[in-house]
N, C-alpha and C. Protein backbone atom coordinates (compact mmCIF):
# COMPACT_ATOMS: atom_id res chain seq x y z
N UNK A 1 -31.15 74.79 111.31
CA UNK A 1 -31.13 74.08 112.57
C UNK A 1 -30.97 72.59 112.30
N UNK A 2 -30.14 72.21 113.07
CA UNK A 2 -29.83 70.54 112.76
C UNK A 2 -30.07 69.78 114.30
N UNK A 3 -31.13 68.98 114.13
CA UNK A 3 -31.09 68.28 115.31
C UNK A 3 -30.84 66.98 115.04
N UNK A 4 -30.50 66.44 114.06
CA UNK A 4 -29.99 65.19 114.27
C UNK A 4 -31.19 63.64 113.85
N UNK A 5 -32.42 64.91 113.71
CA UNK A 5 -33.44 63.75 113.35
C UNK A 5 -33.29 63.55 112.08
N UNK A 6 -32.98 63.60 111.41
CA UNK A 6 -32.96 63.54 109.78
C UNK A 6 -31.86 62.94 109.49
N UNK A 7 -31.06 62.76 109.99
CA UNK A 7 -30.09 61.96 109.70
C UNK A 7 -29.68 60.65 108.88
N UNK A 8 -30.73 59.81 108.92
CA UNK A 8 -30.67 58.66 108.29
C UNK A 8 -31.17 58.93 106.80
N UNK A 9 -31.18 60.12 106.20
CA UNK A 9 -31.35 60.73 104.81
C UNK A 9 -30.25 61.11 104.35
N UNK A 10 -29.15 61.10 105.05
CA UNK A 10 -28.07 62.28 104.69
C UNK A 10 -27.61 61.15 103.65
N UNK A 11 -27.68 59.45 103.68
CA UNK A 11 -26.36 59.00 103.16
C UNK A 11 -27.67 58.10 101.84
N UNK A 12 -28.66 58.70 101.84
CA UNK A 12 -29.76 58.16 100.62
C UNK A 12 -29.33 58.30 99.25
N UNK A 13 -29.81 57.15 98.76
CA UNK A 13 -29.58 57.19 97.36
C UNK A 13 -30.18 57.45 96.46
N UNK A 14 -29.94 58.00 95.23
CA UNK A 14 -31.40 58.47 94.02
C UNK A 14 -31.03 58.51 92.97
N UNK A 15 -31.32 57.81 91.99
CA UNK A 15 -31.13 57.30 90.84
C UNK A 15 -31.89 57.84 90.00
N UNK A 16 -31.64 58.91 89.17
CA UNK A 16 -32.30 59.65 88.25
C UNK A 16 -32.09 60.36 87.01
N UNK A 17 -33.39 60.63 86.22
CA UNK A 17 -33.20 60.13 84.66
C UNK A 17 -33.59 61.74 84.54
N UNK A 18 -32.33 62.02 83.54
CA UNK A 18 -32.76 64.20 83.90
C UNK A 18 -33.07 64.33 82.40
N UNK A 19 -34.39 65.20 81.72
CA UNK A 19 -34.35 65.52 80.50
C UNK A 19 -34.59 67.36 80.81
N UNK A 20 -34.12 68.12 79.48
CA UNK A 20 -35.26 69.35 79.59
C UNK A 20 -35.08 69.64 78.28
N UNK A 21 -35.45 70.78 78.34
CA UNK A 21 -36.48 71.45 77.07
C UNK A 21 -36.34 72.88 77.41
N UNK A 22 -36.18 73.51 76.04
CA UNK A 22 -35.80 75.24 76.13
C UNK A 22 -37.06 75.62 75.03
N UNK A 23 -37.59 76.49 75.44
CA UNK A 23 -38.53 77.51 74.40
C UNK A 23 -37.73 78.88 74.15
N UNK A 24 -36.83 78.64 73.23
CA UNK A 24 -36.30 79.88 73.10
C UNK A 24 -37.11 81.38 72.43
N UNK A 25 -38.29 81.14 72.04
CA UNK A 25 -38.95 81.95 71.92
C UNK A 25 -39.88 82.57 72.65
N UNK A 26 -39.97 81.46 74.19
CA UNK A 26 -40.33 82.51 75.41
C UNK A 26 -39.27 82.71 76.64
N UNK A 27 -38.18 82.46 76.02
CA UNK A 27 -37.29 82.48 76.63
C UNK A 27 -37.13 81.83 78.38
N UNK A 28 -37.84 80.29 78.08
CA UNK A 28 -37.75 79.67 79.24
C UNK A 28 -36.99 78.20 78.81
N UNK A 29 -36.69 77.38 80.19
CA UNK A 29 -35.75 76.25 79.92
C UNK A 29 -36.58 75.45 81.26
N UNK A 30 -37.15 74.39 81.11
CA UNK A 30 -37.53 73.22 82.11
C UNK A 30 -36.64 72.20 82.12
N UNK A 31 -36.08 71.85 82.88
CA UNK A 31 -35.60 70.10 83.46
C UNK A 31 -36.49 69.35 83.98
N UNK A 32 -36.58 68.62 83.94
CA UNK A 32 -37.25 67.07 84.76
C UNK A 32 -36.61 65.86 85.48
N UNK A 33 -36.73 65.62 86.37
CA UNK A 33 -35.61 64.28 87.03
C UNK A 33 -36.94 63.51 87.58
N UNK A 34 -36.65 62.43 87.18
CA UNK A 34 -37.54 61.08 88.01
C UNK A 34 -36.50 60.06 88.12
N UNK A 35 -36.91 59.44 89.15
CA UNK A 35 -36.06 58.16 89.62
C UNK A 35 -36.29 56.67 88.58
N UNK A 36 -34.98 55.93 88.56
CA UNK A 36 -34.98 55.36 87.72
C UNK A 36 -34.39 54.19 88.81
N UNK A 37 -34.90 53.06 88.46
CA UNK A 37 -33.72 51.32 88.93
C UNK A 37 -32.33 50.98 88.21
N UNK A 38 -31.78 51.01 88.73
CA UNK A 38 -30.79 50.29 88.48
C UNK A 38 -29.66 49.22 89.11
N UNK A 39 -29.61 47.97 88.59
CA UNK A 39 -29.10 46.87 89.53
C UNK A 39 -27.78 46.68 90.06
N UNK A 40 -27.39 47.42 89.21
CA UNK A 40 -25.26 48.05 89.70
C UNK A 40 -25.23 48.63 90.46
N UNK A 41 -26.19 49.64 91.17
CA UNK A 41 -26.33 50.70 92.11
C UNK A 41 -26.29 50.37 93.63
N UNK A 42 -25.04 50.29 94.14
CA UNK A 42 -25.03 50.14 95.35
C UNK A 42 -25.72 51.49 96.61
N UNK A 43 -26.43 50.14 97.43
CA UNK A 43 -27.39 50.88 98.48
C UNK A 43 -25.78 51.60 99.41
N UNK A 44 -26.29 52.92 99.86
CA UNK A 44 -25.07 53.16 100.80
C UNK A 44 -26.41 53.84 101.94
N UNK A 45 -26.10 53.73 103.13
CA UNK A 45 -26.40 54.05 103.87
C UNK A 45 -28.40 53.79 103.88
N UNK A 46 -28.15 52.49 104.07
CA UNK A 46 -29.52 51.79 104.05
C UNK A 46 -30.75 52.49 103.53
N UNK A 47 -30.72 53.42 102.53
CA UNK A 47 -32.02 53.94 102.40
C UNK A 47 -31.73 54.40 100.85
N UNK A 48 -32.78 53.52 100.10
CA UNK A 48 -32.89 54.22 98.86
C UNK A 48 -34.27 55.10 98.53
N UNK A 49 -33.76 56.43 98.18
CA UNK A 49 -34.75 57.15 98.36
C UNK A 49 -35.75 57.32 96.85
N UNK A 50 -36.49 57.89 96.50
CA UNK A 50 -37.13 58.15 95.31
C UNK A 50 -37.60 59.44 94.44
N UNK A 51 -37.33 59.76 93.95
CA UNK A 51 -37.50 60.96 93.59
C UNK A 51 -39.41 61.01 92.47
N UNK A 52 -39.88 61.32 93.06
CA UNK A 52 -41.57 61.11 92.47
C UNK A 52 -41.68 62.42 91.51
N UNK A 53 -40.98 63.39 91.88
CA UNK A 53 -41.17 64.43 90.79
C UNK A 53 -40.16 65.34 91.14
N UNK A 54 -39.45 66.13 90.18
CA UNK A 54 -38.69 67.16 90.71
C UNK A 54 -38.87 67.83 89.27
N UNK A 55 -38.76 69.36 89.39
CA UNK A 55 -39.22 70.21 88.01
C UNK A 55 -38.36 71.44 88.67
N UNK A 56 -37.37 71.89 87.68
CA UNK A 56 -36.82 73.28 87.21
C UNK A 56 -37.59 73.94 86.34
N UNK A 57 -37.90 74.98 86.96
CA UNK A 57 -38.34 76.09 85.40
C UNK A 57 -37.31 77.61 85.56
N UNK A 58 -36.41 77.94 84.60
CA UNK A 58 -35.56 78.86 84.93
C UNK A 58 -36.55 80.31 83.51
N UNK A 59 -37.08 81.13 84.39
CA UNK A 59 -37.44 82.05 83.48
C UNK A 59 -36.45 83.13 83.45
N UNK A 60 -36.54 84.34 82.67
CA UNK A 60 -35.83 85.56 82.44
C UNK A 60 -36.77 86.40 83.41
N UNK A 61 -35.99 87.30 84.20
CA UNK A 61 -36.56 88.40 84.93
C UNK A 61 -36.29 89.70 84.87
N UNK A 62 -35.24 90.07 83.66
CA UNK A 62 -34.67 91.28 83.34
C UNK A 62 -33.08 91.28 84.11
N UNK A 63 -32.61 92.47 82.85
CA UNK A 63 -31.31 92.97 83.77
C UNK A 63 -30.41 91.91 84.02
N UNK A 64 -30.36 90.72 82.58
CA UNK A 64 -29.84 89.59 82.93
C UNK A 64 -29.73 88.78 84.19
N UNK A 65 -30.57 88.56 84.36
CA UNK A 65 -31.15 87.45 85.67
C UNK A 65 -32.01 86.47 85.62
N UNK A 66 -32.09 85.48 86.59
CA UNK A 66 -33.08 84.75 86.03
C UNK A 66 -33.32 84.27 87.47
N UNK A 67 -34.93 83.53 87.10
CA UNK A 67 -35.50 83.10 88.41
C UNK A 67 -35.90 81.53 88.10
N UNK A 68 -35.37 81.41 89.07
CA UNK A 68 -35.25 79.56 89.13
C UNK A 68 -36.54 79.22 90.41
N UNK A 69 -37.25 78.25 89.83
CA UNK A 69 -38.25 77.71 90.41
C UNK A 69 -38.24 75.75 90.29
N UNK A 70 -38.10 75.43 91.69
CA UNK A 70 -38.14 74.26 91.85
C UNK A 70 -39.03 73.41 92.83
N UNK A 71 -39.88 72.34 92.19
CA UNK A 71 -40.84 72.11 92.48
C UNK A 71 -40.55 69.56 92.88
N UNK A 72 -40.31 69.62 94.05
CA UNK A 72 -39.85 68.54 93.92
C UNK A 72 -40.92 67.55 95.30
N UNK A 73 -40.61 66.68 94.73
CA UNK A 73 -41.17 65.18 95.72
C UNK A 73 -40.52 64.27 95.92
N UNK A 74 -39.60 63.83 96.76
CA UNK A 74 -38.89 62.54 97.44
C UNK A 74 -39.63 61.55 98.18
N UNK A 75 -39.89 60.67 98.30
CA UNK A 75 -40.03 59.18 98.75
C UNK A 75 -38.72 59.09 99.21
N UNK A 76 -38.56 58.92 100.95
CA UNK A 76 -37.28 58.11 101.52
C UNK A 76 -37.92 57.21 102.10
N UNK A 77 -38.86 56.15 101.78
CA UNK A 77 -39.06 54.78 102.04
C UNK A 77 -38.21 54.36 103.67
């Protein structure tokens, strides 16, 4: 459903620093993204947003598949 209130998010910006990490011996893989500054980074659409935490964890679920779990926090200031 789109009503139009959210709108002033659509054109936010987020500047972010991605690492992860694989345990191939439990056969899992995490990413991490946090927001980072940068002074070249043009603002578009008046709102720079923040990313306070965002976490991938992709486990194995059998039968070649996998289950992706994402766990995130934005700041749109």
């Amino acid at each position: 459903m789109h009503d139009g209130e959210n709108d002033r998010f659509l054109g936010a910006v987020v500047l972010c620093c991605r690492s992860w990490r694989c345990n191939l011996a439990q056969n899992v893989c995490v990413l991490v993204s946090t927001s980072v500054e940068h002074a070249d980074a043009p603002l578009m659409g008046g709102v720079r947003a923040v990313t306070l935490a965002s976490r991938y964890l992709v486990e194995p679920c059998g039968s070649g598949r996998s289950r992706l779990t994402h766990i995130g926090r934005v700041d749109f200031r």
